[in-house]
C-alpha atoms as a PDB file:
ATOM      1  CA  UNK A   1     -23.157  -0.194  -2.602  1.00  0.00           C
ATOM      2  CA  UNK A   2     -21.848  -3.125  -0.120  1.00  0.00           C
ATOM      3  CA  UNK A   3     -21.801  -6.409  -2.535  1.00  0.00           C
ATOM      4  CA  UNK A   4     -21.917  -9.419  -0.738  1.00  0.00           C
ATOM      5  CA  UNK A   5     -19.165 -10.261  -2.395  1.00  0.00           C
ATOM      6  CA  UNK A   6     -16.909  -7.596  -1.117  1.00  0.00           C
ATOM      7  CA  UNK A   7     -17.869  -8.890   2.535  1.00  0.00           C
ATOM      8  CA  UNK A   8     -15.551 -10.967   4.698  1.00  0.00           C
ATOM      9  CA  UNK A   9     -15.646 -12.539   7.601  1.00  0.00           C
ATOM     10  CA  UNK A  10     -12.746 -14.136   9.823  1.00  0.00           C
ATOM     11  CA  UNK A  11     -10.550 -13.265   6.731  1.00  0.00           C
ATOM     12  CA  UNK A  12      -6.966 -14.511   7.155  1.00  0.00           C
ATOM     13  CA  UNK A  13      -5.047 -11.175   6.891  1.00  0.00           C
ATOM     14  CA  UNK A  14      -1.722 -10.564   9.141  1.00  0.00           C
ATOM     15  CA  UNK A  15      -1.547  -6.012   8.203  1.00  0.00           C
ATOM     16  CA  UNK A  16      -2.740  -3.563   6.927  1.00  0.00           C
ATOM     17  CA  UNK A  17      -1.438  -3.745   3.654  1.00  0.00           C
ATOM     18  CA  UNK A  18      -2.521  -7.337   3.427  1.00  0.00           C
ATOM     19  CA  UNK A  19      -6.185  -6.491   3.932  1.00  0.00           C
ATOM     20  CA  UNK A  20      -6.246  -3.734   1.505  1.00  0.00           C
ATOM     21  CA  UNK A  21      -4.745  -5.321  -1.183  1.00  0.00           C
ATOM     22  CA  UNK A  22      -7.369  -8.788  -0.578  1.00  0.00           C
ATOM     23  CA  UNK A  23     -10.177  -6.105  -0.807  1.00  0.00           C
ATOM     24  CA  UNK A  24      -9.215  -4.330  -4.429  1.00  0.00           C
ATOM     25  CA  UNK A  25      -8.023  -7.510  -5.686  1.00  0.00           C
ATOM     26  CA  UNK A  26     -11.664  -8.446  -4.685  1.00  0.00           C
ATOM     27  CA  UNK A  27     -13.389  -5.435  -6.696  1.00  0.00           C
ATOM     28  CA  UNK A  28     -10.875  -5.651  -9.670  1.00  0.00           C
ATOM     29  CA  UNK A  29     -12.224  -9.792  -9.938  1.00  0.00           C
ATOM     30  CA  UNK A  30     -15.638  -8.190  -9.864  1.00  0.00           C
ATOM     31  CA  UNK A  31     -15.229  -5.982 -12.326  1.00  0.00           C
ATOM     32  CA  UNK A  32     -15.630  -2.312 -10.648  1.00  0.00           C
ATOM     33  CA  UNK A  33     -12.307  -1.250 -10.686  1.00  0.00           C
ATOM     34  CA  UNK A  34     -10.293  -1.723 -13.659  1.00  0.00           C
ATOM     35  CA  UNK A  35      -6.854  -0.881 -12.529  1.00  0.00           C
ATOM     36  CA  UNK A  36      -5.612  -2.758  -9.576  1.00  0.00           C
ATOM     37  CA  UNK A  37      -2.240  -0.544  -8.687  1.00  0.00           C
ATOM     38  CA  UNK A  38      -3.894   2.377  -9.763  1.00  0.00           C
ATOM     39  CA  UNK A  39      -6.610   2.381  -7.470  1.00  0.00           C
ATOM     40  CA  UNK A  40      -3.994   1.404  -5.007  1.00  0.00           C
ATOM     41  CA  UNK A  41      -1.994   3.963  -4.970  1.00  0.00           C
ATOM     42  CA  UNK A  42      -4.743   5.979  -4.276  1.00  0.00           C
ATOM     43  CA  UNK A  43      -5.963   4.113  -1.758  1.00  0.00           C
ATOM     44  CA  UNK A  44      -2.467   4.496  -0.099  1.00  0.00           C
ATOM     45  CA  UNK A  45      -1.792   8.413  -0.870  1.00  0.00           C
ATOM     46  CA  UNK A  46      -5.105   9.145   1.267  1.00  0.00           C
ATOM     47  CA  UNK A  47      -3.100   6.703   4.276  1.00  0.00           C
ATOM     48  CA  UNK A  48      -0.435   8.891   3.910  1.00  0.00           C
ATOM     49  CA  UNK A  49      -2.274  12.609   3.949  1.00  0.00           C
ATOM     50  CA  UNK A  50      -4.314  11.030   7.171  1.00  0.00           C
ATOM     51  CA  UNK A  51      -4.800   7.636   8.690  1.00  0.00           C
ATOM     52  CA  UNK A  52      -8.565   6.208   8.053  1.00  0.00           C
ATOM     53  CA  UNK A  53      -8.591   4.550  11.342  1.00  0.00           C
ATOM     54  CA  UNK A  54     -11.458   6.236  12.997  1.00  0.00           C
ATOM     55  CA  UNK A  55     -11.666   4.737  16.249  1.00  0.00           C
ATOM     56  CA  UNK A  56     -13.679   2.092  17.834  1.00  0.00           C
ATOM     57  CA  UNK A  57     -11.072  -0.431  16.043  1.00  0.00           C
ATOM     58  CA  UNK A  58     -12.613   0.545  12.882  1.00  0.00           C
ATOM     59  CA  UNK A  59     -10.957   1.597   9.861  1.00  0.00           C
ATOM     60  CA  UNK A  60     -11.967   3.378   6.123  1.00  0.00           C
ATOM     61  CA  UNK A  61      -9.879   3.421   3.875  1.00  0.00           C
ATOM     62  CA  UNK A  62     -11.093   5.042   0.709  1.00  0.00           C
ATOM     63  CA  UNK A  63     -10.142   6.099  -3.049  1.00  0.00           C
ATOM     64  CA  UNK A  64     -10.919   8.195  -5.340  1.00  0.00           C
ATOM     65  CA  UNK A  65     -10.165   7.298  -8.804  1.00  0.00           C
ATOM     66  CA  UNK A  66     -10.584   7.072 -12.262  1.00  0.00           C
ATOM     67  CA  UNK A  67      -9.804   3.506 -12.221  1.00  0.00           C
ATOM     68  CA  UNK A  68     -13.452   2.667 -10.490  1.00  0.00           C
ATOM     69  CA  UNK A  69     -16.365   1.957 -12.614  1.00  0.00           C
ATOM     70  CA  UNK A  70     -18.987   2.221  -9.839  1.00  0.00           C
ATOM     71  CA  UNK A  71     -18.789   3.270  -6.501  1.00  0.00           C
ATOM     72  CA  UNK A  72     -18.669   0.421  -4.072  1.00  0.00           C
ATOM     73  CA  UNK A  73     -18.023  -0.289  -0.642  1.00  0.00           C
ATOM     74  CA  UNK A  74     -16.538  -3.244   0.558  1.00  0.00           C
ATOM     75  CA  UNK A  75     -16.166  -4.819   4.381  1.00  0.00           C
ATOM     76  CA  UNK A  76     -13.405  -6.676   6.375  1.00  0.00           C
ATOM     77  CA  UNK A  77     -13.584  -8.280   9.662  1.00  0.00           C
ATOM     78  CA  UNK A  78     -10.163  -9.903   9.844  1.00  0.00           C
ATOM     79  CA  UNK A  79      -9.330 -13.355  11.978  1.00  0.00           C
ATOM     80  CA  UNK A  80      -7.071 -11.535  14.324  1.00  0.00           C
ATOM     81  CA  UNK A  81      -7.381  -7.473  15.307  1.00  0.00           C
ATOM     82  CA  UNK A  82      -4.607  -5.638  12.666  1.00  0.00           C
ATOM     83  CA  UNK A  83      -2.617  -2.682  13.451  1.00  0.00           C
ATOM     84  CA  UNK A  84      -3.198   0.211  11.508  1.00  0.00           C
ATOM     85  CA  UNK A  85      -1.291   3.323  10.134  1.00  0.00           C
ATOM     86  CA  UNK A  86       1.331   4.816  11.578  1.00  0.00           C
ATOM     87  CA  UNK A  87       0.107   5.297  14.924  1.00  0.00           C
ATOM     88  CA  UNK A  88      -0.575   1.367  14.983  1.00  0.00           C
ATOM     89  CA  UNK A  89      -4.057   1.226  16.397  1.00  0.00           C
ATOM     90  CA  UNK A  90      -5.963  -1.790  16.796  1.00  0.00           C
ATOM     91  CA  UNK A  91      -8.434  -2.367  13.949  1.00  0.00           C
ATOM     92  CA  UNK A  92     -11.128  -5.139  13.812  1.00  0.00           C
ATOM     93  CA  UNK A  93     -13.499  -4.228  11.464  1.00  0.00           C
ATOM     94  CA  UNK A  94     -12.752  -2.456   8.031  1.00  0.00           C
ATOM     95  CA  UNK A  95     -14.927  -0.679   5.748  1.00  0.00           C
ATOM     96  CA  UNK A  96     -13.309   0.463   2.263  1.00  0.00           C
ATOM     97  CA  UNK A  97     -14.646   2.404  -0.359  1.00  0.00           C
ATOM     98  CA  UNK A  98     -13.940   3.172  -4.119  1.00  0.00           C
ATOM     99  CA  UNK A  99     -15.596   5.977  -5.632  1.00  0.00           C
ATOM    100  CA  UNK A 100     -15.328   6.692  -9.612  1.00  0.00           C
ATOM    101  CA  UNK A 101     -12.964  10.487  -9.632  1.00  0.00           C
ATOM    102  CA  UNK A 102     -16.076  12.216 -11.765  1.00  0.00           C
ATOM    103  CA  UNK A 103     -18.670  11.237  -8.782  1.00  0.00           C
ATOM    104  CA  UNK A 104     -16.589  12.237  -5.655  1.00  0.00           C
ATOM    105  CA  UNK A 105     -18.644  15.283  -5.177  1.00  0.00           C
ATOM    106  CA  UNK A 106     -21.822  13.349  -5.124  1.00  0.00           C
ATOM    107  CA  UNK A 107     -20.918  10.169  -3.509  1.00  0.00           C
ATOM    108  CA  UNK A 108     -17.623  10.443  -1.600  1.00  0.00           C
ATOM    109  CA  UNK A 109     -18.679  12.069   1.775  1.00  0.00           C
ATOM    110  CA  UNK A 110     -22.374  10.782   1.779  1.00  0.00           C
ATOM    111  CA  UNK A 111     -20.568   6.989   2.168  1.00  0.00           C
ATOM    112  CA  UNK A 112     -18.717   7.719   4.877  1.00  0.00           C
ATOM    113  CA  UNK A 113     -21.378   9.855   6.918  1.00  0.00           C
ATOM    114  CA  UNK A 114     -23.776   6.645   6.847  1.00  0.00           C
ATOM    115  CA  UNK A 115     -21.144   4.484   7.345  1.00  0.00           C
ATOM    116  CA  UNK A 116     -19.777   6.329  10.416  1.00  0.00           C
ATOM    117  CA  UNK A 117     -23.263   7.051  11.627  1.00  0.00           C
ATOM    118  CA  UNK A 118     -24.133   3.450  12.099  1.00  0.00           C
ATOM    119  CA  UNK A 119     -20.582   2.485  13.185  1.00  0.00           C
ATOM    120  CA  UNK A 120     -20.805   5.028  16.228  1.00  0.00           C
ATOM    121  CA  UNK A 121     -23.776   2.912  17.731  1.00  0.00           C
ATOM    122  CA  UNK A 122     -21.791   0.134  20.257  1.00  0.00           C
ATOM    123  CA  UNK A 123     -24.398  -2.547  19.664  1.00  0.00           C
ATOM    124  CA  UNK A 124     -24.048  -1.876  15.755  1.00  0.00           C
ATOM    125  CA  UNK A 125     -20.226  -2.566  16.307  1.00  0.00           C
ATOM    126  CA  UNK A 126     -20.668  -5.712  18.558  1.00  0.00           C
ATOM    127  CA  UNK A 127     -23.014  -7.419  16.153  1.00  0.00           C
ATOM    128  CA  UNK A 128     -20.625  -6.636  13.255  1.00  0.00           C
ATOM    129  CA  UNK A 129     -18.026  -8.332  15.426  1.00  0.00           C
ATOM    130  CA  UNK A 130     -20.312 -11.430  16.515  1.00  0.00           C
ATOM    131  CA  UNK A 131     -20.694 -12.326  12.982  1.00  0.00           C
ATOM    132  CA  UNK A 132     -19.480 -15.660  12.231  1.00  0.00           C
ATOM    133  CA  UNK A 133     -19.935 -15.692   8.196  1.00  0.00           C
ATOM    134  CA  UNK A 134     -20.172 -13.977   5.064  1.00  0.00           C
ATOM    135  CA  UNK A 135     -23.913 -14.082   5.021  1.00  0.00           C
ATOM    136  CA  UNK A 136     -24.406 -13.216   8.396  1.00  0.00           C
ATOM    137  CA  UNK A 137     -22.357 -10.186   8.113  1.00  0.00           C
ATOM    138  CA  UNK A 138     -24.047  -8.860   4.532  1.00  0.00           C
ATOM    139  CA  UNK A 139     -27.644  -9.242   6.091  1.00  0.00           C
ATOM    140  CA  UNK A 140     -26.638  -7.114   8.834  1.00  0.00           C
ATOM    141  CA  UNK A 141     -24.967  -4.814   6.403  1.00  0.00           C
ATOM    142  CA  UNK A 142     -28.103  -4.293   4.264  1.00  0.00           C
ATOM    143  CA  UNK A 143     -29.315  -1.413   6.824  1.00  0.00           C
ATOM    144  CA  UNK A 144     -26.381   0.653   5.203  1.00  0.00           C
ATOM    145  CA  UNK A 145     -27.280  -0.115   1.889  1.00  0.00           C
ATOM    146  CA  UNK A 146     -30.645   1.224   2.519  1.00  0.00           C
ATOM    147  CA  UNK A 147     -29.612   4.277   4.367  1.00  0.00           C
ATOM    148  CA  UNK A 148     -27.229   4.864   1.519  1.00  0.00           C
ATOM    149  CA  UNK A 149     -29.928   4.064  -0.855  1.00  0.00           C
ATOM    150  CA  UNK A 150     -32.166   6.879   1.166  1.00  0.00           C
ATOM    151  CA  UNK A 151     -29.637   9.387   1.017  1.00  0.00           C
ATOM    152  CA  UNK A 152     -28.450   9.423  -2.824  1.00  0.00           C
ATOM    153  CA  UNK A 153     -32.062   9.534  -3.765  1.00  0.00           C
END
C-alpha cells in the first residue's frame, strides 16, 4: 500500500495545500489515480467536514473516489513543520491515502487504524522524523505495509 515512490523525505513544501497537491500529483504520475482535481476535491471536502490532523504533528488526509485505481497510501515528512487546517496545528509528518469509492467499506478504515496504531508509539514517530532519505524512510515504513498486509488478508 505505501510505494516507495509516494515517500518523501525533507520535501520542500511551504502549506498545506502545497503538500497535498505534490502527493496526488505523485500518484496521478504513477498511474493510481486517474483524475488529478477530482481526487482533489475529495481530498479537500473531507478537510472541510473535519481536519485530518490527528495530533502528535501528524496529519491524514484521505479520499475516497472513483478517480483511484488502487488504494494507496502515500507519506510526507516536509523540510520545515506546516500548519494545518483551520485550527493551524503544527504538522511534521503526513500520511495520505486514496482509496478506489467501490472499496471504501473494505479498505478505508482498516488504513487508518494501522496507520494510527503505529503512529501513537513516540519512538515510531521519532524514527519517522530522524529519517534523512527516501529509502530510509520506506524501510521503516515496510512494518505498515505488513500490518496492512495482515489485516486485509
Amino acid at each position: 500500500m505505501i510505494r516507495k515512490e509516494l515517500v518523501f523525505v525533507d520535501e520542500e513544501v511551504d502549506s498545506q495545500s502545497e503538500a497535498i497537491e505534490k502527493l496526488v500529483h505523485q500518484a496521478v504520475q504513477l498511474q493510481v489515480i486517474e483524475d488529478e482535481e477530482s481526487f482533489l476535491k475529495a481530498i479537500y471536502r473531507r478537510e472541510e467536514e473535519f481536519s485530518t490532523a490527528v495530533g502528535f504533528g501528524v496529519a491524514i488526509p484521505h479520499g475516497m473516489s472513483d478517480t483511484v485505481r488502487e488504494a494507496f497510501v502515500g507519506f510526507m515528512k516536509p523540510k520545515h513543520t506546516i500548519l494545518w487546517g483551520n485550527e493551524q496545528k503544527e504538522v511534521d509528518l503526513l500520511f495520505m491515502i486514496g482509496v478506489p469509492e467501490s472499496r471504501k467499506n473494505v479498505i478505508h478504515l482498516k488504513l487508518i487504524s494501522q496507520i494510527s496504531k503505529n503512529l501513537m508509539k513516540q519512538e515510531f514517530r521519532e524514527k519517522l522524523l530522524a529519517c534523512k532519505n527516501n529509502d530510509e524512510a520506506f524501510q521503516y515504513l515496510e512494518k505498515i505495509n505488513e500490518d496492512i498486509a495482515k489485516e486485509l488478508n
